[in-house]
Every structure is written in C-alpha cells, then in structure tokens.
Protein backbone atom coordinates (compact mmCIF):
# COMPACT_ATOMS: atom_id res chain seq x y z
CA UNK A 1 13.68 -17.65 27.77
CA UNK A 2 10.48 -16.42 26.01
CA UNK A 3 8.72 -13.71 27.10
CA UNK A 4 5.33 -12.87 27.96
CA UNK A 5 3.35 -10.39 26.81
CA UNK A 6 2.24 -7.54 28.88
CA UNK A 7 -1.22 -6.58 29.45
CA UNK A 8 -0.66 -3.57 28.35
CA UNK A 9 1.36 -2.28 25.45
CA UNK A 10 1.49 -3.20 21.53
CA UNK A 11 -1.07 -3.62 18.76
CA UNK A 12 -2.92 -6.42 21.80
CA UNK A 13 -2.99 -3.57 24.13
CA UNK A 14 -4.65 -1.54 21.05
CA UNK A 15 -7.10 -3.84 19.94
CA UNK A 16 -8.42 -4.85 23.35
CA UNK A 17 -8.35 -1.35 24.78
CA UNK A 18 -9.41 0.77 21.88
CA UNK A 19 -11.49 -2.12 19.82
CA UNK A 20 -8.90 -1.74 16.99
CA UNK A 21 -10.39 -5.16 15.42
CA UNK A 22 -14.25 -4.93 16.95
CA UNK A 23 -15.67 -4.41 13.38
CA UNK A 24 -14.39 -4.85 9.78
CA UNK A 25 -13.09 -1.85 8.22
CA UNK A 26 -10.41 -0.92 5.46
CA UNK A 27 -8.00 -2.95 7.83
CA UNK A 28 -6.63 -3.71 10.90
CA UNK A 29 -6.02 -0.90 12.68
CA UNK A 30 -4.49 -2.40 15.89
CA UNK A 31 -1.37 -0.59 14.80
CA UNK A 32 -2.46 2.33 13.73
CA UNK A 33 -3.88 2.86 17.34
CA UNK A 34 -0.55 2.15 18.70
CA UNK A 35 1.10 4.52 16.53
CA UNK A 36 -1.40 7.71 17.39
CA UNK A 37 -2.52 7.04 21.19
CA UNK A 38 0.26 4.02 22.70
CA UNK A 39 1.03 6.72 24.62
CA UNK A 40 -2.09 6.35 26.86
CA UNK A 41 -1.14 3.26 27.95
CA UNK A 42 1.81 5.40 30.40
CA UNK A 43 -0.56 8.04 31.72
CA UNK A 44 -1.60 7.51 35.14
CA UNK A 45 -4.52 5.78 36.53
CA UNK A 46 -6.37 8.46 38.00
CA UNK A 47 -6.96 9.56 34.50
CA UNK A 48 -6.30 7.10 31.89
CA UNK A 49 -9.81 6.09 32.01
CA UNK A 50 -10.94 9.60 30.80
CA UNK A 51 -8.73 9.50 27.39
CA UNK A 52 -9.57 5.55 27.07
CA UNK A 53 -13.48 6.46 27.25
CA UNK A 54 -13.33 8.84 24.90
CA UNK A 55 -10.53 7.12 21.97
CA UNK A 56 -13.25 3.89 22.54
CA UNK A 57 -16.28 6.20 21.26
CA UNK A 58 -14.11 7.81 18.38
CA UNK A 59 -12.44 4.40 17.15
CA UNK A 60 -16.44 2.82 17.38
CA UNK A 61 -17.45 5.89 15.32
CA UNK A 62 -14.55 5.52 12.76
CA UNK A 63 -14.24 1.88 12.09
CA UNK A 64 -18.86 2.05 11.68
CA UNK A 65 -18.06 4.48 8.96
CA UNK A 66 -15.61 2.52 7.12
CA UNK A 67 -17.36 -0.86 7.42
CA UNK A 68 -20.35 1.55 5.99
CA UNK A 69 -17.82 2.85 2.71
CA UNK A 70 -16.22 -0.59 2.17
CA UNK A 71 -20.17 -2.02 2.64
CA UNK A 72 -23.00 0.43 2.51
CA UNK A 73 -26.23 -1.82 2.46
CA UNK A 74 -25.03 -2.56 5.87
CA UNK A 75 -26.19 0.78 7.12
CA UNK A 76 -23.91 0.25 10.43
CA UNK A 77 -22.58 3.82 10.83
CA UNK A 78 -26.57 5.71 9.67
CA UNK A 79 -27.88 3.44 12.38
CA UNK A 80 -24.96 4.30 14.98
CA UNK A 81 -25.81 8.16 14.46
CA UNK A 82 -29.44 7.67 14.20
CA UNK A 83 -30.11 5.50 16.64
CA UNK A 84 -27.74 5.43 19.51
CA UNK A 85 -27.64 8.42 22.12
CA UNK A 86 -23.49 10.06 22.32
CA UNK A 87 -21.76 8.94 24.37
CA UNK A 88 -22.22 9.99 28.41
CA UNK A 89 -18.66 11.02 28.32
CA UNK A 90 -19.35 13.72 25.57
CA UNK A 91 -23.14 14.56 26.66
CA UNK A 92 -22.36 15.45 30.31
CA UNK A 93 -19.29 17.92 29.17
CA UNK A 94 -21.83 20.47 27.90
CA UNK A 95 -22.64 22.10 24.20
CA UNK A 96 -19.55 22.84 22.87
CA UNK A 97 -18.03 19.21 23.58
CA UNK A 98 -21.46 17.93 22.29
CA UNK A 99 -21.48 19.95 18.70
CA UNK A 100 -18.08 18.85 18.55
CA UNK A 101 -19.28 15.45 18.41
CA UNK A 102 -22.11 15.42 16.62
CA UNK A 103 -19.55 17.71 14.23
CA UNK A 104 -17.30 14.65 13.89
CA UNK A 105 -19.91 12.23 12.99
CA UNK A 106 -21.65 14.39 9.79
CA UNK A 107 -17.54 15.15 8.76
CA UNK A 108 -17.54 10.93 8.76
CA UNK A 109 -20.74 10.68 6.97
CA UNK A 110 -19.88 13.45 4.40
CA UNK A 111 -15.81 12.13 3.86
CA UNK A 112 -16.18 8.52 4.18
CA UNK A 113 -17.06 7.43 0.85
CA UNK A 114 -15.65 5.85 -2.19
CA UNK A 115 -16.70 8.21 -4.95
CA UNK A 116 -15.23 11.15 -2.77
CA UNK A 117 -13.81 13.98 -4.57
CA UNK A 118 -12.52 17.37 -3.10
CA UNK A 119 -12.77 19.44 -6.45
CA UNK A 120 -10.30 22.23 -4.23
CA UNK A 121 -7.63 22.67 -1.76
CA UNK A 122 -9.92 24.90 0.25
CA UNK A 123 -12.30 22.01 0.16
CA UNK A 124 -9.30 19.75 1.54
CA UNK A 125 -8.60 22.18 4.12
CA UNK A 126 -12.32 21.76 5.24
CA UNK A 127 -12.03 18.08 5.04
CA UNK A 128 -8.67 18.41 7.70
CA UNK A 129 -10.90 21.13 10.13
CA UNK A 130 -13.95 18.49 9.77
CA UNK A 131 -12.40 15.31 10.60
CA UNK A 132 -10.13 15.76 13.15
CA UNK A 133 -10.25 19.30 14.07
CA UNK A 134 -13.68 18.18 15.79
CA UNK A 135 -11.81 14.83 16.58
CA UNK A 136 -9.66 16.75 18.81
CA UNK A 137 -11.70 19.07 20.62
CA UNK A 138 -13.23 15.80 22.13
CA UNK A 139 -9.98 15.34 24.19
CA UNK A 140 -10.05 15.55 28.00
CA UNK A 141 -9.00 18.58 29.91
CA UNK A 142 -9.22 21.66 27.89
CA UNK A 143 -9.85 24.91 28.85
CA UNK A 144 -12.18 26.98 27.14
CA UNK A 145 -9.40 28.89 25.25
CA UNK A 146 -7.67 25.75 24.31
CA UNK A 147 -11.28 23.86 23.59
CA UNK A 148 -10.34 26.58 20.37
CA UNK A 149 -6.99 26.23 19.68
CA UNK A 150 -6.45 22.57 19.59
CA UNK A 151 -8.62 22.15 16.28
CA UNK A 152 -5.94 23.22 13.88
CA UNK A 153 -3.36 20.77 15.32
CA UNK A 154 -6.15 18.42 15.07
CA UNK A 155 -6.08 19.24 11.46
CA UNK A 156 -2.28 19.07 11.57
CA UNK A 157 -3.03 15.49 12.23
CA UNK A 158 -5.57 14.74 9.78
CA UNK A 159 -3.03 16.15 7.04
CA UNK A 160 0.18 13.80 8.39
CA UNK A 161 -2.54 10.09 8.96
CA UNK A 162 -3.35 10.76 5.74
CA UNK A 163 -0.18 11.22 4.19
CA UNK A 164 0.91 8.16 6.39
CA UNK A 165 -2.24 5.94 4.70
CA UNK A 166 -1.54 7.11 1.14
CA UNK A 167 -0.73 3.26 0.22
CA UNK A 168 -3.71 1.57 2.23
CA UNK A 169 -6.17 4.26 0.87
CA UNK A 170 -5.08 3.89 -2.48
CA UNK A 171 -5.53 0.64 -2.40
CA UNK A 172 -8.96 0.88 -1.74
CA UNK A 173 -9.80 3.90 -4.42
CA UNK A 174 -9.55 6.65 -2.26
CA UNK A 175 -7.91 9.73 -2.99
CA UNK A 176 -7.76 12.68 -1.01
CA UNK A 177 -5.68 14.98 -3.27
CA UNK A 178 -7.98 17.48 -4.28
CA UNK A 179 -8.36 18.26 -8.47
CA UNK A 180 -6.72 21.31 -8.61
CA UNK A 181 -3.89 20.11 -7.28
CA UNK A 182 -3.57 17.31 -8.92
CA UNK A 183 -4.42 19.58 -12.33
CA UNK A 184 -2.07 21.52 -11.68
CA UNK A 185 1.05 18.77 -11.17
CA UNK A 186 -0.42 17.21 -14.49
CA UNK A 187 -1.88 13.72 -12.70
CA UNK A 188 -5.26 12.50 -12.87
CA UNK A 189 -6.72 10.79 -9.86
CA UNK A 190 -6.13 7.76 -11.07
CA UNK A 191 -2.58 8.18 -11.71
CA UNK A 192 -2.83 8.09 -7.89
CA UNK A 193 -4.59 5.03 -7.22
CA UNK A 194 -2.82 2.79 -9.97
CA UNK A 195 1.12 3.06 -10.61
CA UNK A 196 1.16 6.44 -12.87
CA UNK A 197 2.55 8.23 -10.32
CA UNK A 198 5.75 6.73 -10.52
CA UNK A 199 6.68 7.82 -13.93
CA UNK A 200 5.05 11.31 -14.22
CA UNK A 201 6.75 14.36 -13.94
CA UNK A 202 4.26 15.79 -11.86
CA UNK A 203 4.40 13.26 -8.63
CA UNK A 204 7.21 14.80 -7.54
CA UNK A 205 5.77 18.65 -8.27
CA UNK A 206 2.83 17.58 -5.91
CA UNK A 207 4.23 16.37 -3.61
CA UNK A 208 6.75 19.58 -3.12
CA UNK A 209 3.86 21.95 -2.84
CA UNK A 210 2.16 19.20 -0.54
CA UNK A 211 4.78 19.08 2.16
CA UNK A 212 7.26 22.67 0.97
CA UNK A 213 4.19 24.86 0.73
CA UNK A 214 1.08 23.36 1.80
CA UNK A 215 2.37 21.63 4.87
CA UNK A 216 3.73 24.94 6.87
CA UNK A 217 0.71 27.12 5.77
CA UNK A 218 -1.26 24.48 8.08
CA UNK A 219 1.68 24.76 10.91
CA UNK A 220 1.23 28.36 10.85
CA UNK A 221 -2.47 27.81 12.62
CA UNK A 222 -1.22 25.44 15.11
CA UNK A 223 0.62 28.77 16.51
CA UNK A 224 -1.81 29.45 19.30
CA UNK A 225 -2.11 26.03 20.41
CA UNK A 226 1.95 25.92 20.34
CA UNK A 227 2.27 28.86 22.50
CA UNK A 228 -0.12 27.45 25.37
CA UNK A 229 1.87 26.93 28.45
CA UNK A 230 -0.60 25.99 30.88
CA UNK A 231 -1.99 22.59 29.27
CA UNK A 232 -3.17 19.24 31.59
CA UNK A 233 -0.26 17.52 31.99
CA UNK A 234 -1.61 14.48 29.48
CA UNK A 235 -3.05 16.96 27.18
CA UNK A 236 0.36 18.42 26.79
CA UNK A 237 1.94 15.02 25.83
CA UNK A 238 -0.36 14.30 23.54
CA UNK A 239 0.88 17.37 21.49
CA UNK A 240 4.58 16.11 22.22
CA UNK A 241 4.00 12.35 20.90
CA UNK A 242 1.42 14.06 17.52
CA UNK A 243 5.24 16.42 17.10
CA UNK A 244 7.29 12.94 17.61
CA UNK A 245 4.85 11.10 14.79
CA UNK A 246 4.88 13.88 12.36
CA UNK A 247 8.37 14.12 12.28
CA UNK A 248 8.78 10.37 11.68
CA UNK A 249 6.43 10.55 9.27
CA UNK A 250 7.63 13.46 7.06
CA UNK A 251 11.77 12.17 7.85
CA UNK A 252 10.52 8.56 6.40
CA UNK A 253 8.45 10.05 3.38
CA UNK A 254 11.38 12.41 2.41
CA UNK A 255 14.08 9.47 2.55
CA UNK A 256 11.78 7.13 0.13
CA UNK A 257 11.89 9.80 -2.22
CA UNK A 258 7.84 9.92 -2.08
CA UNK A 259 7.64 6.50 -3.01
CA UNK A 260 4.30 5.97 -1.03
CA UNK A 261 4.16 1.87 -0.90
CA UNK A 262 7.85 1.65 0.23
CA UNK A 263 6.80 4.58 2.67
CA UNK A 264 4.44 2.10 4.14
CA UNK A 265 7.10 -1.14 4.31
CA UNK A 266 9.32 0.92 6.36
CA UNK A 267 7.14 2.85 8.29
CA UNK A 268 4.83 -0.49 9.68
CA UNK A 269 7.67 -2.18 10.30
CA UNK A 270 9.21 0.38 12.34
CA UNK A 271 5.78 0.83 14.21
CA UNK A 272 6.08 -3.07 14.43
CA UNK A 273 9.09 -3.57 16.18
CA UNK A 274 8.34 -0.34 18.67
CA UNK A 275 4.93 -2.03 19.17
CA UNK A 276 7.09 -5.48 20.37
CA UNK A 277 9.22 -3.91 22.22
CA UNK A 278 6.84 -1.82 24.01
CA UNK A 279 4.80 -5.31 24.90
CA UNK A 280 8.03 -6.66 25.49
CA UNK A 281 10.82 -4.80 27.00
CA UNK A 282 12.81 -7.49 28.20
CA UNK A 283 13.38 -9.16 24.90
C-alpha cells in the first residue's frame, strides 16, 4: 500500500510552514528546520500559532541574509531591515522583545559574510551571544527572569548548528573557528575549508579544546536557565528537544572521529529517515 503524506510532519511540513525553500540561500534548509523546531508541529493548537509566527519571521530574516552573502548586489536582507517594519508579533511584546530583534538582525548583518574572520575566541563567544542568544529571547512565553536566562542556551545552540554545518559552511568558504585557535592547533583557515585538516596534527588538538574545554565552559552559563522549574509548558520542551539534538550531535561527531563531511552523511540521513517517518508513521 503506499502511503500518503501527512500535512504535517517532515522536511514538506518545514518548508511550507516555516518557508524553508521561500528564497535561495546556502541550501535547502527544509531539513534543517525539521531537525531544530519539528517539534512544533506536536504542540497544541491553542498555541502553535504563536511559535509558528515567530520561527516564520526568524527563518525570513535568516535565509534574506544568506541570499545577501552568497549574492550581495541583491541587497535583499539591507532592504528587509531598512525597509520593512518587525514583525507585529515582536513589536506588540514591548522593548525588550523588540531590541532583541532588532539585536538579531545587526548580529546577521555583522556575521553573515564571506570574508568573516573572528581574530579571537572571545570574539566567537560574541558571535554565539549575537546570533542566537537574541534568536532565543524572541521565543514565546518567557518570564521576565527567563527573557534573561534563555540567551546562553541560545548560544549553546549557536555553538552545536554550527558544529553540525561545519561541512555545508565549508563548502561555501566560511569558517567560524576563530585565529587563535586555529594558531594555536597549528591550522590555517584554509586548512579548514580545503582537505588539510585531515592530515594535520592539529585537527584533532582543536577539536579537543573545541568540544573537552570550550564546549562545557559555555554549559556552565546555561546553569540558570537549567535550574528554572516554572517554564510554559512548550517553552520547556523546546529546551528538552535543543538537549536531545546536542547530544546527537556531539555522540555522531565523536564516533566519526571529527571527520566533519562523514559527520554530515550520517547525520542527514538520520534526520532523513526521522523526517519520513515522522510524515509517515505507518510505513
């Protein structure tokens, strides 16, 4: 017998929900979408709408900024700030939701481009708190104490989606290891981009301070946001599926022996089949 489709579940539930495909970008990110917020698709009714509103505007936001990088004449994302008013969903939430925004968008501007180079890992620390520790105080249904907290697990994030995308950015010339780092391991940036990271000595190095050093120093800030007990029901599993992805993430990248393009065969296709199954449980 073959089976239908659902409406809702999958990379189709992610591109038609959260415009994963609505504008060219570094790639298709219809998976991607399903890997960070499938989730959403299970909350209920009564307040789905509220995260969907709200992952639309950021996904718009994000795939205008990398159209922008992969093709700046077009000017998409400078117009997109410029030009169009934020969204009602952030405006009407008051100041703090509204800096956060407008936070987000210069952290796009200022991250999103080719010739990007962090010469520090304080700088890349910035980058993390930037991006997505803004990203995620736009979330529904925070108090005011955990409006705070939530930006270093939002950072947390930014640290594991990029380790995730190490092959796809890569492949594109980006690199977000920052020079000292990468000084100090004995690899140039472009040992990064091209192959020289498979045969140098120092791949390895890195990537032990990355994820035996680096990695719990940023866990240690999440502490606060941890020990909140009295979260929105949705808020609170959106921390339990970000915990669920990081672990896959950091198992995966440990049993490839931080081999990041086999990292990224494995991992997809794992998303891949969840993705099918989730659109197709029957099967």
């Amino acid at each position: 017998m073959r089976c239908s489709p659902r409406s809702t579940g999958g990379p189709a539930w992610a591109a038609s929900q959260l415009a994963s495909s609505a504008h060219s970008a570094l790639g298709d990110d219809a998976l991607k979408d399903f890997d960070n917020a499938g989730w959403v698709v299970d909350l209920p009714q009564s307040i789905q709408p509220a995260w969907l509103q709200r992952i639309r505007a950021i996904r718009l936001a994000d795939r205008l900024a990398e159209n922008q990088q992969l093709d700046p004449p077009t000017r998409r994302f400078d117009h997109f700030v410029n030009e169009v008013p934020a969204p009602p969903v952030f405006a009407a939430e008051g100041p703090a939701v509204l800096a956060a925004w407008t936070g987000y968008l210069a952290a796009l501007r200022t991250y999103h481009r080719h010739d990007l180079r962090l010469p520090t890992l304080a700088d890349h620390r910035t980058m993390l708190d930037r991006l997505s520790g803004a990203l995620f105080q736009l979330v529904p249904f925070l108090s005011p104490v955990q409006f705070e907290a939530i930006r270093a697990l939002g950072a947390l994030d930014q640290f594991f989606n990029n380790l995730r995308d190490l092959a796809e950015d890569a492949a594109h010339g980006i690199c977000y290891f920052p020079d000292d780092m990468l000084a100090r391991a004995g690899l140039r940036r472009e040992d990064v981009l091209g192959d020289g990271w498979r045969s140098a000595a120092g791949w390895p190095k890195l990537m032990r301070f990355w994820l035996d050093e680096y990695l719990p120093e940023l866990e240690r800030r999440t502490v606060p946001f941890d020990a909140c007990d009295d979260l929105h029901p949705s808020v609170a599993r959106l921390r339990s599926e970000c915990r669920a992805r990081y672990l896959r993430i950091l198992k995966r990248f440990r049993v490839v022996g931080f081999d990041f393009r086999r990292f990224a065969e494995d991992y997809w296709r794992e998303v891949r089949e969840r993705a099918e199954f989730a659109a197709n449980p029957s099967c």
